[in-house]
C-alpha atoms as a PDB file:
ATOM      1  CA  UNK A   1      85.409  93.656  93.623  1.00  0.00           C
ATOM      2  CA  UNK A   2      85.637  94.417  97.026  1.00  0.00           C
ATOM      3  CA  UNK A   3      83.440  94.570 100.048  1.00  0.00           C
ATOM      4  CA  UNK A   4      84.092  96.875 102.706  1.00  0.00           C
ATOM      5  CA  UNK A   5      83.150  96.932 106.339  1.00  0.00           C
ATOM      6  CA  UNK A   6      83.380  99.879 108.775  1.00  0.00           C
ATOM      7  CA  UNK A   7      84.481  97.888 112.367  1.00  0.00           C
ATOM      8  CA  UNK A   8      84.163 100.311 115.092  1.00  0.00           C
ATOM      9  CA  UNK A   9      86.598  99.525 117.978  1.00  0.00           C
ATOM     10  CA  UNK A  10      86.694 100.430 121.647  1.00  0.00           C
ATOM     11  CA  UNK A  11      88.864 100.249 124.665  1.00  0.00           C
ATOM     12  CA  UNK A  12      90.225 102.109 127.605  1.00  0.00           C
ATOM     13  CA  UNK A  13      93.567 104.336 127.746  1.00  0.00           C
ATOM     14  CA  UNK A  14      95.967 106.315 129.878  1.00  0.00           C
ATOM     15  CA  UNK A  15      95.939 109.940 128.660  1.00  0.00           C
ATOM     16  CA  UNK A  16      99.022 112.096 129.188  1.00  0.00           C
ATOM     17  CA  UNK A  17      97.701 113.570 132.270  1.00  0.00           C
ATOM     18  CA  UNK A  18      97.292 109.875 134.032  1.00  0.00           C
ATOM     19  CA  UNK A  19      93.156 109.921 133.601  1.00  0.00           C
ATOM     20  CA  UNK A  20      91.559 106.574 131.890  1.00  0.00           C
ATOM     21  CA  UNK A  21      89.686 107.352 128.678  1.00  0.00           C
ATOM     22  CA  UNK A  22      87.282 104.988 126.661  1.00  0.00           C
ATOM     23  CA  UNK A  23      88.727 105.693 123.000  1.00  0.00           C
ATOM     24  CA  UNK A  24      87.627 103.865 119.752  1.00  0.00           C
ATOM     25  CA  UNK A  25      88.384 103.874 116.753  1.00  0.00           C
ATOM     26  CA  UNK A  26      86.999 103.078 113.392  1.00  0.00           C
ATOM     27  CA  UNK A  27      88.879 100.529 110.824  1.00  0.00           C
ATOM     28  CA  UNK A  28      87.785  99.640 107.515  1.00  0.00           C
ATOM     29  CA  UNK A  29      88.050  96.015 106.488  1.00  0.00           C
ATOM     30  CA  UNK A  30      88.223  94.392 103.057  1.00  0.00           C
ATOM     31  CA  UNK A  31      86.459  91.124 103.676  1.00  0.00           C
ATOM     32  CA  UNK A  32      83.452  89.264 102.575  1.00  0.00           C
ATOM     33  CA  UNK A  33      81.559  88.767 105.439  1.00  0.00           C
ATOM     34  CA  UNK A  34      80.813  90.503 109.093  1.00  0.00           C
ATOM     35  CA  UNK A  35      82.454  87.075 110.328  1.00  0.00           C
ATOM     36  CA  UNK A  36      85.673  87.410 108.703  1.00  0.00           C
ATOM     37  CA  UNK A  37      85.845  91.299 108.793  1.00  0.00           C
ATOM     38  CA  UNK A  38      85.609  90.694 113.034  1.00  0.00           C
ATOM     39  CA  UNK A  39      88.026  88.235 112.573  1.00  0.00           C
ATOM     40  CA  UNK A  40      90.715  90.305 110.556  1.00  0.00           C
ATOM     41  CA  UNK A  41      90.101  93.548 112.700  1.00  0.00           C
ATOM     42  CA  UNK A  42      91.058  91.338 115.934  1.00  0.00           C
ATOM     43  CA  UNK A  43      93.934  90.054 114.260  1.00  0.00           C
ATOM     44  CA  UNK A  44      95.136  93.410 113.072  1.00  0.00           C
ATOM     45  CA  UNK A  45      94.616  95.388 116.624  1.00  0.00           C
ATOM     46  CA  UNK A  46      95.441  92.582 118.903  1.00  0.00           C
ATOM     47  CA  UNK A  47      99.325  93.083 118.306  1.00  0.00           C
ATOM     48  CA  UNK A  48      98.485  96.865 120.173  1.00  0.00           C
ATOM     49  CA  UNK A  49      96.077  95.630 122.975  1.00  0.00           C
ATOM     50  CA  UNK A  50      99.032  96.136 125.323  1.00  0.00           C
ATOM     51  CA  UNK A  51      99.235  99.664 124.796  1.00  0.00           C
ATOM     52  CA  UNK A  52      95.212  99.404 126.319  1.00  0.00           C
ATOM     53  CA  UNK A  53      94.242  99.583 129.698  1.00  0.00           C
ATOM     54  CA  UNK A  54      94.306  95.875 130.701  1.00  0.00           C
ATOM     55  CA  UNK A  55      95.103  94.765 126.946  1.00  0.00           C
ATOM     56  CA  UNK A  56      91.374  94.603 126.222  1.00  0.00           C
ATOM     57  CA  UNK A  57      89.333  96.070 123.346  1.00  0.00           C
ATOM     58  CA  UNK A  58      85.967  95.101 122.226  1.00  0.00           C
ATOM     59  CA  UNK A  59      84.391  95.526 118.364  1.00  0.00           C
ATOM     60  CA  UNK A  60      81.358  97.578 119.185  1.00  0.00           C
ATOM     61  CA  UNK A  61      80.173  97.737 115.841  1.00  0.00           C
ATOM     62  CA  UNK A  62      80.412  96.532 112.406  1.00  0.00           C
ATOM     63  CA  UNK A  63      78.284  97.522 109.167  1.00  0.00           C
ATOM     64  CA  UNK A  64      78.936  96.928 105.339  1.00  0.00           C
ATOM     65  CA  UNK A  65      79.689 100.334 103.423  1.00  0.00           C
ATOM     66  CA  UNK A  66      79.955 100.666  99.873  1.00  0.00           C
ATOM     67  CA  UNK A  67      83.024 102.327  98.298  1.00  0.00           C
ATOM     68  CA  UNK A  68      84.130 103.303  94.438  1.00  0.00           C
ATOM     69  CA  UNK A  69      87.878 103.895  94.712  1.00  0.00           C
ATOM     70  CA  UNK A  70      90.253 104.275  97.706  1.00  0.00           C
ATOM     71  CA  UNK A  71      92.892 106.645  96.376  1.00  0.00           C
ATOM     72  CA  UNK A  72      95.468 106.285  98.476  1.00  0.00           C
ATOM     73  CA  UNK A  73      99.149 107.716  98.388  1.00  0.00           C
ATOM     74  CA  UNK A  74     102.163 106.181 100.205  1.00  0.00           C
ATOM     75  CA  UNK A  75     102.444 109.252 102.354  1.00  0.00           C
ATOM     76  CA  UNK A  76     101.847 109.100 105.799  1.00  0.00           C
ATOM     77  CA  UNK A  77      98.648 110.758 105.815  1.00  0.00           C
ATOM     78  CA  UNK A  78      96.586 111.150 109.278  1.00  0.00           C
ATOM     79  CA  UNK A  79      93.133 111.710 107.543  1.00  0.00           C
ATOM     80  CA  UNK A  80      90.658 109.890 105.411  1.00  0.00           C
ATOM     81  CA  UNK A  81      87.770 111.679 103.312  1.00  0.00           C
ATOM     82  CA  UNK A  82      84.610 110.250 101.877  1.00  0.00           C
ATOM     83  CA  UNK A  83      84.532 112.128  98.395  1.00  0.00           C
ATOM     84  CA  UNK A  84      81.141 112.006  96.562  1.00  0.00           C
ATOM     85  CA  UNK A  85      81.538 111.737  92.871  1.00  0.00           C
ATOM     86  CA  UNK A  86      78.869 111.855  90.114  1.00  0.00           C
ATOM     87  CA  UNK A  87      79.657 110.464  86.466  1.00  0.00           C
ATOM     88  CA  UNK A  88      77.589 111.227  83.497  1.00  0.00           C
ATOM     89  CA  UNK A  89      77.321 108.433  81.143  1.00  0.00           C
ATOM     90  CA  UNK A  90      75.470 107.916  77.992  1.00  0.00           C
ATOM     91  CA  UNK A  91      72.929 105.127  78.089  1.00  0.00           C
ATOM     92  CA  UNK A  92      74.277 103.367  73.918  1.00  0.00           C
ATOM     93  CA  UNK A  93      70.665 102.553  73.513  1.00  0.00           C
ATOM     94  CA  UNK A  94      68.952 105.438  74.204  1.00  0.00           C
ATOM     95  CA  UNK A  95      71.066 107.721  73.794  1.00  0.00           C
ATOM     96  CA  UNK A  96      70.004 109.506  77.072  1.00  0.00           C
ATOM     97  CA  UNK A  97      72.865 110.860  79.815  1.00  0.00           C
ATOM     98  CA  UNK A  98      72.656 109.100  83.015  1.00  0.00           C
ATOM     99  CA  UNK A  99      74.693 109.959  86.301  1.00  0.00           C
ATOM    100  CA  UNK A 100      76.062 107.368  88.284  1.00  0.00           C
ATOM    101  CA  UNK A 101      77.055 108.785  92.119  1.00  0.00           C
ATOM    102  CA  UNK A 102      80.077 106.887  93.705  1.00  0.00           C
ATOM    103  CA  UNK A 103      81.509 106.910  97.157  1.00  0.00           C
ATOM    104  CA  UNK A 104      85.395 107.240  96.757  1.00  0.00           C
ATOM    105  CA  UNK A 105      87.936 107.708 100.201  1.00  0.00           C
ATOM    106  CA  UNK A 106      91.284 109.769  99.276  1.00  0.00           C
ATOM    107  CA  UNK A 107      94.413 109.647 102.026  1.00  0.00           C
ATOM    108  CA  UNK A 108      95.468 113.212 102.843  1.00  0.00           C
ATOM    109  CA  UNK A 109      96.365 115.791 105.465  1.00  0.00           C
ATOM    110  CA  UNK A 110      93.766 118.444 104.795  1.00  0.00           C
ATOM    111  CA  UNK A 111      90.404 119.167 102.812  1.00  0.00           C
ATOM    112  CA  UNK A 112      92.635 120.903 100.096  1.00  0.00           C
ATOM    113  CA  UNK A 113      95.276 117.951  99.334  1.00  0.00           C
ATOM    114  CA  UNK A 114      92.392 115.633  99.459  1.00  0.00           C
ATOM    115  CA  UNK A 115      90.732 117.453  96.521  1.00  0.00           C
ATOM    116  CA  UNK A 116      94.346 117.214  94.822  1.00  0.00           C
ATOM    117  CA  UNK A 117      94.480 113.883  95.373  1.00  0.00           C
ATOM    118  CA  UNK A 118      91.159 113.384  94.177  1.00  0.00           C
ATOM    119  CA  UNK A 119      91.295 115.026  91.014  1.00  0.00           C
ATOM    120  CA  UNK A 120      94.094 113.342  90.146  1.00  0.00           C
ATOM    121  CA  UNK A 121      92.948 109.648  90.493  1.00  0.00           C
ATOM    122  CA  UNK A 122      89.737 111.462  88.360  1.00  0.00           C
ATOM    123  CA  UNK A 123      91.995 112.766  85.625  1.00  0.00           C
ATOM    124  CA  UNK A 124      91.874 109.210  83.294  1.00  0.00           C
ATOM    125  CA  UNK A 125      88.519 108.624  83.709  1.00  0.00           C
ATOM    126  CA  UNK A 126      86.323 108.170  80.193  1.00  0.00           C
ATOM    127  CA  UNK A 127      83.613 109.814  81.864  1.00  0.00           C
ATOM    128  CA  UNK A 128      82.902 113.076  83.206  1.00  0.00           C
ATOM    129  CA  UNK A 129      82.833 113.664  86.568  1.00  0.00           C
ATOM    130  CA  UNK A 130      81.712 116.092  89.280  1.00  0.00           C
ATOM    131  CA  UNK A 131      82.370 115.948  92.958  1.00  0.00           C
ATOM    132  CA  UNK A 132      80.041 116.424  94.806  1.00  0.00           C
ATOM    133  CA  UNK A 133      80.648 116.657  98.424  1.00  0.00           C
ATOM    134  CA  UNK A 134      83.930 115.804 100.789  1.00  0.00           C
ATOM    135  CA  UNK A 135      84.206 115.611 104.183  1.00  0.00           C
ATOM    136  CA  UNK A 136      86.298 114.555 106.980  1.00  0.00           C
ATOM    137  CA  UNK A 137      86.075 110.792 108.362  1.00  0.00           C
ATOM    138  CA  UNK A 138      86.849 108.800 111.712  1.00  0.00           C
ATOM    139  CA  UNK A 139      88.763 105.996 109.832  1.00  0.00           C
ATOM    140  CA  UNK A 140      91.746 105.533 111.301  1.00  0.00           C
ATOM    141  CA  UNK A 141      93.334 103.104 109.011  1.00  0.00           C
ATOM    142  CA  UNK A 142      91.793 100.410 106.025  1.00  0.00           C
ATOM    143  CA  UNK A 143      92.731  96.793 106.290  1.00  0.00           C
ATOM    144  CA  UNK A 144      93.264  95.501 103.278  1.00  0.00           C
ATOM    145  CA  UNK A 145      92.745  91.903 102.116  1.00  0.00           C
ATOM    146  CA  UNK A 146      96.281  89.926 101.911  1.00  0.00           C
ATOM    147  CA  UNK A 147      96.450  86.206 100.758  1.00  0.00           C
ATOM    148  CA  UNK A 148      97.490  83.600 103.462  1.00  0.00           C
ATOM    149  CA  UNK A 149     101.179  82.989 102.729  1.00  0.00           C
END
């Protein structure tokens, strides 16, 4: 199981025509704690503070998110969407159907290859399944939990 935390990251850059921006961007973190999801966002961004305005950035925010599935190709997507999807179930005992909403993220270019990309990670699921919503994010990449070498 994984935990998931959305670390929101700021700092100051050059634009193309010479004016200083405050940017930020959002990362989300496999970790188990707000602790070690600050420390593993520093360590992942820090390589790219010289590309800041004075190397600095600061973590402006951090909050735990809850996620189903990251469906993820090994394209070189630009765009993250949060797809709601609702399974039906049927409760063994009672016999009664029960839906179960999730919170998956797909990699993809647009809203349409997203829904592709989606219904394809859907397609062996036991269940039935509706989605519900999809929409655009501000991730800009996930960090993913790797084991100390």
């Amino acid at each position: 199981m994984n935990y998931w935390f959305e670390c929101k990251v700021s700092y100051n850059k050059q634009d193309d025509s010479g004016k200083i921006k405050k940017m930020s961007d959002i990362y989300l973190v496999d970790a188990l704690s707000f602790t070690e999801a600050e420390k593993r966002v520093t360590e992942e961004i820090t390589p790219f503070a010289t590309t800041y305005e004075n190397g600095i950035f600061t973590i402006d925010g951090i909050k735990h998110v809850k996620i189903g599935d990251i469906f993820a190709e090994e394209l070189e997507c630009e765009k993250w969407f949060k797809c709601k999807v609702t399974y039906t179930t049927v409760d063994e005992v009672s016999a009664k159907e029960r839906k179960i909403t999730t919170v998956n993220l797909v990699h993809a270019d647009d809203m349409e290859e997203a829904f592709k990309n989606l219904k394809e990670g859907l397609k062996d699921s036991i269940s039935d399944s509706d989605i519900v919503s999809m929409t655009e994010t501000a991730i800009a990449d996930i960090i993913h939990y790797s084991a100390p070498a």
